[in-house]
Protein backbone atom coordinates (compact mmCIF):
# COMPACT_ATOMS: atom_id res chain seq x y z
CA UNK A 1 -32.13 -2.92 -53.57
CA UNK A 2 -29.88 -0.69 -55.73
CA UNK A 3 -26.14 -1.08 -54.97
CA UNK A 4 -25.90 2.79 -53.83
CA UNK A 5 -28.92 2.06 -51.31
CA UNK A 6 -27.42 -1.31 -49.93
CA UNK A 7 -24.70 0.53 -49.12
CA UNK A 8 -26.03 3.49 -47.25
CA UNK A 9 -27.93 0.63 -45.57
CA UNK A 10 -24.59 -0.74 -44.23
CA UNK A 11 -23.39 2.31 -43.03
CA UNK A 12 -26.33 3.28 -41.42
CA UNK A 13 -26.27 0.54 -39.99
CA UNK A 14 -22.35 0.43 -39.14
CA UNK A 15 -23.23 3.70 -37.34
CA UNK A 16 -26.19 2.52 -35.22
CA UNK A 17 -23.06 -0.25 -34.06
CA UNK A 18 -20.94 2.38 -33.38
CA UNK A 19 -23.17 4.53 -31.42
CA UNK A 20 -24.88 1.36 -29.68
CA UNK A 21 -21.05 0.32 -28.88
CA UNK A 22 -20.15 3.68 -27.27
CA UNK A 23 -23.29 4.24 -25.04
CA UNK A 24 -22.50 0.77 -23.63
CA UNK A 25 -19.04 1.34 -22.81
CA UNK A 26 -18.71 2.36 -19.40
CA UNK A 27 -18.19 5.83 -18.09
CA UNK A 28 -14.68 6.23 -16.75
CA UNK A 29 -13.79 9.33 -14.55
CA UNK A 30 -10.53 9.72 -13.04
CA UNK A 31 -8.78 11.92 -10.52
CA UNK A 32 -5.42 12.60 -9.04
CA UNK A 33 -4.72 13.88 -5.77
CA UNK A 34 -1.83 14.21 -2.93
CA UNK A 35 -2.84 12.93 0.55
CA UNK A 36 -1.31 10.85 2.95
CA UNK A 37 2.06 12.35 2.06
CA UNK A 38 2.27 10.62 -1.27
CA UNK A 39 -0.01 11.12 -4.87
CA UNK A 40 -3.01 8.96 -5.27
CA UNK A 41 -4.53 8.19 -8.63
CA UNK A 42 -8.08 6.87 -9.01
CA UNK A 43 -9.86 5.59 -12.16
CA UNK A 44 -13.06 4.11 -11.56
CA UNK A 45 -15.69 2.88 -14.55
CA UNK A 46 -19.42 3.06 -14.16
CA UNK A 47 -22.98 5.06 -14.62
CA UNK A 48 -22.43 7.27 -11.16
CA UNK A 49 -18.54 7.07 -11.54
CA UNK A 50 -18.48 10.78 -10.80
CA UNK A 51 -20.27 11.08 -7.78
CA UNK A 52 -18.78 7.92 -6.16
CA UNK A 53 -15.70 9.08 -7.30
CA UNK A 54 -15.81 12.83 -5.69
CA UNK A 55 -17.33 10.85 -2.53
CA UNK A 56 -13.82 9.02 -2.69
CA UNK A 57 -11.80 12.09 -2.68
CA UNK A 58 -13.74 13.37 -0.17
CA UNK A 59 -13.12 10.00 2.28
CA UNK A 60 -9.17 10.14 1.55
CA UNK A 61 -9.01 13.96 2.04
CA UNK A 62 -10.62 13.73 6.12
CA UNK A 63 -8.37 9.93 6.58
CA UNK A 64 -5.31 12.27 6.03
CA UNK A 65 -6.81 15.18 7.96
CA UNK A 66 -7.13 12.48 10.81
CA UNK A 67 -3.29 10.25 10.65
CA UNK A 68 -1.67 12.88 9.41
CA UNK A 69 1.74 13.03 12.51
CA UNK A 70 2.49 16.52 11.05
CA UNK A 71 -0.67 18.55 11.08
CA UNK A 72 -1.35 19.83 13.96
CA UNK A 73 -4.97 19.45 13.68
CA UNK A 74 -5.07 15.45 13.19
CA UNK A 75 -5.54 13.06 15.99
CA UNK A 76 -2.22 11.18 15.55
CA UNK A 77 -0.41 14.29 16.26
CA UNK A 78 -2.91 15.25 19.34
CA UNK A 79 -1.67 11.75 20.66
CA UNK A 80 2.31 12.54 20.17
CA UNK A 81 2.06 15.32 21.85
CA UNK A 82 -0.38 14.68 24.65
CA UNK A 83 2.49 14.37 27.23
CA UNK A 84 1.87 11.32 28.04
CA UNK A 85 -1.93 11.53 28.96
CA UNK A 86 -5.08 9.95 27.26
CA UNK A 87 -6.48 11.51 24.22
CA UNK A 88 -10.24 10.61 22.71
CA UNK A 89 -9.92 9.23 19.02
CA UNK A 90 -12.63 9.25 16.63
CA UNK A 91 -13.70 5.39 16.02
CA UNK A 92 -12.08 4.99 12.67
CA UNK A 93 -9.07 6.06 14.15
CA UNK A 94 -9.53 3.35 17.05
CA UNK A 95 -10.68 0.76 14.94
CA UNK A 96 -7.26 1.15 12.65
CA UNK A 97 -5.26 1.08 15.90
CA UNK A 98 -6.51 -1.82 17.24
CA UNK A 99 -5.94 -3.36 14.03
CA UNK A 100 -2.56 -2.41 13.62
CA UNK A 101 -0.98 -3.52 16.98
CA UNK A 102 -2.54 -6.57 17.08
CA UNK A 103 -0.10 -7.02 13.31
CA UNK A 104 2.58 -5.37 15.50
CA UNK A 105 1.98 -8.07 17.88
CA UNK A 106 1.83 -11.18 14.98
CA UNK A 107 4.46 -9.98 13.29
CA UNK A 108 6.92 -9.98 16.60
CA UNK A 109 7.56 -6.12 16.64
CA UNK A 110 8.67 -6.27 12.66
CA UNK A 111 5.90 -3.76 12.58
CA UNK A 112 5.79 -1.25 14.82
CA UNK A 113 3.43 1.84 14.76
CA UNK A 114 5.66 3.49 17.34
CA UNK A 115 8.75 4.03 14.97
CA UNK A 116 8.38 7.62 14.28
CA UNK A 117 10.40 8.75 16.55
CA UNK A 118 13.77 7.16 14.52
CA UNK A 119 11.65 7.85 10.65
CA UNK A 120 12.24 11.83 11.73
CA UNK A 121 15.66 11.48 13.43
CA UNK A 122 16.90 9.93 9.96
CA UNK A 123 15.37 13.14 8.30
CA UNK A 124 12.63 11.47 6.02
CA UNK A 125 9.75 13.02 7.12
CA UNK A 126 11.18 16.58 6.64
CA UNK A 127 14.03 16.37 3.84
CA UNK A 128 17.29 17.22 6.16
CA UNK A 129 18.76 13.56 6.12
CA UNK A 130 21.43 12.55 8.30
CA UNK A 131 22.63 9.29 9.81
CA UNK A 132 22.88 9.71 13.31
CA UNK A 133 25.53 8.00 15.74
CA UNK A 134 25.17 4.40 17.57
CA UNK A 135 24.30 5.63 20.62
CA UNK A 136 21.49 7.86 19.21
CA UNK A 137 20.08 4.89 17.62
CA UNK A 138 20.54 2.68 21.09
CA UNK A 139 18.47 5.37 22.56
CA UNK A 140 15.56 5.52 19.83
CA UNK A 141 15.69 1.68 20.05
CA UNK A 142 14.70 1.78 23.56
CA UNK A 143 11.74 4.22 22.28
CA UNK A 144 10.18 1.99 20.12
CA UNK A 145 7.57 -0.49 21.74
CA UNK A 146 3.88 -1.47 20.08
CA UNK A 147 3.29 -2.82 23.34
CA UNK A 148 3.10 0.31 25.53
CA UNK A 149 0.06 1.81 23.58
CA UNK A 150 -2.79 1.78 25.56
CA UNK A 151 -6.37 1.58 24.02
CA UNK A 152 -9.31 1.61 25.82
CA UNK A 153 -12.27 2.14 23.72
CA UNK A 154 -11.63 5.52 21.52
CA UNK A 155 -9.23 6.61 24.23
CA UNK A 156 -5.35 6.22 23.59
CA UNK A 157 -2.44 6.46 25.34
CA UNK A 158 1.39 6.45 25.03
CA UNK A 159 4.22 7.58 27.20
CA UNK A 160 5.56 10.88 26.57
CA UNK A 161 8.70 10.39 24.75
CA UNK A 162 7.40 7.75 22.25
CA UNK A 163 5.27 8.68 18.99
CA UNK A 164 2.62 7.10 16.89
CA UNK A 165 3.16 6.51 13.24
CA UNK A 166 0.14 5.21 10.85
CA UNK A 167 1.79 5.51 7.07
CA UNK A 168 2.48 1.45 7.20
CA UNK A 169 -0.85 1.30 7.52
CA UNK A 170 -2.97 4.47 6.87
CA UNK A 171 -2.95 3.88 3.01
CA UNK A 172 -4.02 0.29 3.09
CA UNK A 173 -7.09 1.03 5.52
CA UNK A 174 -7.80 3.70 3.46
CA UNK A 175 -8.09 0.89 0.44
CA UNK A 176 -10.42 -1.23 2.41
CA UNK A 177 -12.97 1.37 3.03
CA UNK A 178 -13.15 2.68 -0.52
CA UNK A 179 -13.23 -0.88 -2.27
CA UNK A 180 -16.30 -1.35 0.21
CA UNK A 181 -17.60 1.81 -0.20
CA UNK A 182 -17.30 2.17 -4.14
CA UNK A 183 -18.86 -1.47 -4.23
CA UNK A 184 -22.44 -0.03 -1.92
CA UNK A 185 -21.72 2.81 -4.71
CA UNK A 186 -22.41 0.35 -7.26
CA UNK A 187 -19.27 0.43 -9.05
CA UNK A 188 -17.76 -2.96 -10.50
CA UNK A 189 -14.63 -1.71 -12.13
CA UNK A 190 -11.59 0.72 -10.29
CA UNK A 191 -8.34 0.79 -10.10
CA UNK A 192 -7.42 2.71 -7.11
CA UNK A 193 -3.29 3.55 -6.82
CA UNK A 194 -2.90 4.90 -3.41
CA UNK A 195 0.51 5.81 -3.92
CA UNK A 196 3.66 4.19 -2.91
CA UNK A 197 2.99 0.77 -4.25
CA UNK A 198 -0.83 0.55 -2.55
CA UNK A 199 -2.98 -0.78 -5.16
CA UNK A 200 -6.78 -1.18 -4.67
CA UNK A 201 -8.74 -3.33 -7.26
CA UNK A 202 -12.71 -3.28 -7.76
CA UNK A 203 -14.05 -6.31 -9.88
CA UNK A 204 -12.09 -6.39 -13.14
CA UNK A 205 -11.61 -3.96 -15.70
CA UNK A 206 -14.35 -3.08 -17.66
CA UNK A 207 -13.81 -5.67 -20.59
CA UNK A 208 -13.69 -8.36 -17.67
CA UNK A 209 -10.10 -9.02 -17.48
CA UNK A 210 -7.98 -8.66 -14.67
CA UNK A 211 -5.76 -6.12 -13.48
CA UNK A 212 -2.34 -6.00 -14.57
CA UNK A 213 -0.25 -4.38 -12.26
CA UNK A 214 3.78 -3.98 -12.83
CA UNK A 215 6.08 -4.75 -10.36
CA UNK A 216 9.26 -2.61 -10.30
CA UNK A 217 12.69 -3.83 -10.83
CA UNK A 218 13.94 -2.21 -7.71
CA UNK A 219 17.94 -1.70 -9.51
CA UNK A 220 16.16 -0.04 -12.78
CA UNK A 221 13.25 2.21 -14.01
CA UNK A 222 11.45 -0.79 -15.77
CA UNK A 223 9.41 -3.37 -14.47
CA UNK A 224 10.50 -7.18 -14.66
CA UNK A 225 7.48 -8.67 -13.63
CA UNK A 226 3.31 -8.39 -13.93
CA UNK A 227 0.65 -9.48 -11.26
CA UNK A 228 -2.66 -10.01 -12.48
CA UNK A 229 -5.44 -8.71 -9.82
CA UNK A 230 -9.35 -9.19 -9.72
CA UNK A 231 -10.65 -7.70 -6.71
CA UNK A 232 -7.77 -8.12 -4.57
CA UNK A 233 -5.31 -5.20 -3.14
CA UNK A 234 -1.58 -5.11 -3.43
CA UNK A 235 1.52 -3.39 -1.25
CA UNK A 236 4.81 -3.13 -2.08
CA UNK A 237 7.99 -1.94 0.10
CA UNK A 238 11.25 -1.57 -1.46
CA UNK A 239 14.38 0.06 -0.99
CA UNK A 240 14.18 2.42 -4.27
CA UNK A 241 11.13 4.41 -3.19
CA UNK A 242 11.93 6.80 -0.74
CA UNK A 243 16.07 6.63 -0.21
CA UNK A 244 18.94 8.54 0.62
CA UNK A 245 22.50 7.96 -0.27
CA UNK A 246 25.83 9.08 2.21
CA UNK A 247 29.07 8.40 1.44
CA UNK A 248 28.00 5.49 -1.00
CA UNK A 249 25.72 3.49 1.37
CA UNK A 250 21.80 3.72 0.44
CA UNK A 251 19.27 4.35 3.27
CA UNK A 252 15.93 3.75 3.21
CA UNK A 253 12.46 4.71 4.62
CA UNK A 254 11.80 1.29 5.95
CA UNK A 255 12.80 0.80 9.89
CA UNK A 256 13.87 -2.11 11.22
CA UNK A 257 12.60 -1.53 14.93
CA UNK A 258 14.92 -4.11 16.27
CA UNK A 259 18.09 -1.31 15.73
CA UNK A 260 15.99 2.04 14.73
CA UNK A 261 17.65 2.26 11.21
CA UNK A 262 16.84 1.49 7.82
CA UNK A 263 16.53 -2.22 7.54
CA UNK A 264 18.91 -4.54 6.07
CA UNK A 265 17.59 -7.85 5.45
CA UNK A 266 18.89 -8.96 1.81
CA UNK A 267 15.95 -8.01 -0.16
CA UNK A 268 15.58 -4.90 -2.21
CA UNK A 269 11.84 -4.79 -2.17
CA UNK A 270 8.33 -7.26 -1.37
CA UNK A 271 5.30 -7.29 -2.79
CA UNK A 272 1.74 -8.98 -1.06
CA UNK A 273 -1.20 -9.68 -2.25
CA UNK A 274 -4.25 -10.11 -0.36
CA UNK A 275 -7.97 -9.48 -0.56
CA UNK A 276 -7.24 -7.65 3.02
CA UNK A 277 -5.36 -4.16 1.89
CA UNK A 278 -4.42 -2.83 5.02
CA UNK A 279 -2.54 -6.55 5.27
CA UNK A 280 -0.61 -5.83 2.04
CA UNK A 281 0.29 -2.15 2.95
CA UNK A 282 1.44 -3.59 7.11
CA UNK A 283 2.60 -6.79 5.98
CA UNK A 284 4.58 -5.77 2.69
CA UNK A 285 6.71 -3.55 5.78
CA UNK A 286 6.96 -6.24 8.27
CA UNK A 287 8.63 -8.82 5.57
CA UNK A 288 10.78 -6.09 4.05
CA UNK A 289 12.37 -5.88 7.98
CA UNK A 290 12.46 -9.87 7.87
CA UNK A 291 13.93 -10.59 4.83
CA UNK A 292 13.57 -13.53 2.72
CA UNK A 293 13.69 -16.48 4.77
CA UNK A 294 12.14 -15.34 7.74
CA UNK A 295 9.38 -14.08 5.74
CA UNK A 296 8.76 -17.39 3.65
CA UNK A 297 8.72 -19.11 7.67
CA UNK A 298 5.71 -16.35 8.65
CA UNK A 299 3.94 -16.98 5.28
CA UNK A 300 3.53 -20.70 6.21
CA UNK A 301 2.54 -20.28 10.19
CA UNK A 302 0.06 -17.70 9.41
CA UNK A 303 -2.29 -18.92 6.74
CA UNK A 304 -5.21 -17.29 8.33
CA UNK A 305 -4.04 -14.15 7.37
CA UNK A 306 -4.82 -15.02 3.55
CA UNK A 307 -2.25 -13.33 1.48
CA UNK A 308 0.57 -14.24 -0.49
CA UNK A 309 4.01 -12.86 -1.12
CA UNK A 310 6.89 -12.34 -4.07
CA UNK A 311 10.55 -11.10 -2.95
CA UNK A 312 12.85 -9.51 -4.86
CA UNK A 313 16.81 -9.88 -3.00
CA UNK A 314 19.75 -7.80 -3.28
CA UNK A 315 21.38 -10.37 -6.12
CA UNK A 316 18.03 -9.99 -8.03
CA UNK A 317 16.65 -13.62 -6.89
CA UNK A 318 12.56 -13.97 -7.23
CA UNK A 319 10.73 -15.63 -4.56
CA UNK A 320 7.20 -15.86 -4.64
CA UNK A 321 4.37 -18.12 -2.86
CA UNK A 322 2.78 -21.02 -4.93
CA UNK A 323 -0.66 -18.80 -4.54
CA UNK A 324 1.24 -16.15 -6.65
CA UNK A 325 2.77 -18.38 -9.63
CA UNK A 326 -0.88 -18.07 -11.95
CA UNK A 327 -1.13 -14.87 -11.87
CA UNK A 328 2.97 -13.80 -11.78
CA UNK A 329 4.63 -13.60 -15.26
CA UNK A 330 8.32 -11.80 -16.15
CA UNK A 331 8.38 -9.08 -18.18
CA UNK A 332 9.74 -8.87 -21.74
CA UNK A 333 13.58 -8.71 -21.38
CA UNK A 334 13.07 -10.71 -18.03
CA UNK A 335 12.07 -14.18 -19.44
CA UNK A 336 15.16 -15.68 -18.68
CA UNK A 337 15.51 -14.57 -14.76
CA UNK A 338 14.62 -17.50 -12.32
CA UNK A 339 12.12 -17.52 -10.29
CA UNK A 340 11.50 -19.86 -7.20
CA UNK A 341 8.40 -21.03 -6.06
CA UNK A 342 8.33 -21.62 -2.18
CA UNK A 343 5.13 -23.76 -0.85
């Protein structure tokens, strides 16, 4: 064969490589969307990527039609304002509740569902911030109680002057459904960022690795750490996501039930990881109110709950489980910032 046709042999066959490579790389389709009051990003990979993927628009759109406490169309808000009196719930809805006060319960009140009622009188639900006086706060205290929502079935009740809440949980339900729903889709590859810290995984990415998700450094715009996910969900709830500042003191969206008021605990933000996302999204809350220690103690007498854990404290320590320490690695210009491993 004659140098000139050994070469256009090559490239012919260079190109047959190149076109065999493409139509085996998997489809990716992506969307971004604002539900739930926060933006959502999903990326999934696959043949039917599209359809799955306007199927999962589609789910999140009627979840936030349903939680939603401000429209006035959405069975959370039917139940706030019911006076007191027992409203039928679709059995999503009931499902989710069920769910989340029996973590209310676990986690000793640290999260409570019924802590709206102090979220709007600290302004973050509408914008018009304000910290309001100690007895205010005494008297939204006394209004917040997982305990005094009734279920029965897809009927629920609540006295009149208390309010339901679902956004420490709304997003990670919302995760659970699609993973299992993109999965009977047929998709093996999605990364599904629910906004606010919620990450859903699906398998791997499409070259088979995992997941590498950044984890903030809550005094900075960087991030000081990576977590490496295969199928697995993670939550995050720190003190630099949703904040206002008075008179040089921070306040934050997180409520510590216990006083009605942004919680102070010593920890600037955590981070779970479970296979269970509506875990990560209640649990990442409940630790935030807890703080460090506490939190490590309810990490070790609840192992059925299957998830692990990474802290980040006001003076920029780094706790994490031993479940956490494969898969955890500092960022560059972080290598030298300790980290303890708690067992």
């Amino acid at each position: 064969m004659s140098g000139a046709r050994r070469g256009a042999a090559l490239a012919l066959a260079a190109l047959m490589l190149s076109l065999s490579a493409c139509s085996s790389a998997p489809k990716k389709e992506e969307e971004t969307l604002f539900a739930m009051d926060t933006v959502m990003s999903l990326t999934l990979y696959g043949d039917n990527a599209r359809d799955a993927l306007a199927q999962a628009t589609d789910t999140l759109e009627q979840l936030d039609e349903l939680w939603s406490p401000t429209q006035e169309d959405s069975q959370i808000w039917a139940v706030n304002h019911s006076g007191g009196s027992w409203t039928t719930v679709d059995g999503e809805t009931s499902v989710l509740l069920q769910q989340s006060l029996e973590l209310c319960q676990i986690t000793d009140g640290a999260l409570d569902i019924t802590a709206y009622p102090a979220v709007e009188a600290w302004g973050f639900p509408s914008g018009d911030y304000r910290v309001p006086a100690q007895a205010e706060l005494d008297q939204l205290a006394s209004r917040i109680d997982y305990s005094q929502v009734e279920l029965a079935g897809n009927r629920v009740r609540l006295p009149a002057s208390m309010s339901l809440d679902l956004g420490a949980v709304a997003k990670g339900w919302a995760g659970e459904l699609l993973s299992q729903q993109l999965s009977e889709a047929g998709i093996k590859s999605a990364l599904l960022d629910l906004g606010q810290s919620t990450i859903q995984t699906v398998g791997t990415k499409p070259d088979g690795s995992p997941w590498r998700i950044g984890i903030q450094d809550p005094a900075g715009e960087s991030y000081l750490g990576i977590l490496e996910l295969t199928g697995q969900a993670m939550g995050t709830s720190g003190d630099y996501q949703r904040y206002f500042e008075q008179d040089g003191v921070r306040y934050c969206h997180i409520i510590d039930p216990a006083t009605a008021a942004p919680a102070r605990s010593g920890v600037r933000s955590v981070t779970v990881v479970s296979s269970s996302a509506l875990n990560c999204d209640a649990l990442s809350t409940a630790l935030f109110v807890m703080g460090t220690e506490k939190g490590v103690a309810f990490w070790r007498e609840h192992p059925e709950l299957d998830f692990q854990a990474l802290w980040i404290g006001e003076d920029g320590t780094i706790t994490l489980t031993k479940g956490l320490q494969s898969s955890f690695s500092l960022a560059q210009g972080y290598e030298d910032r300790e980290v303890q491993v708690v067992s």
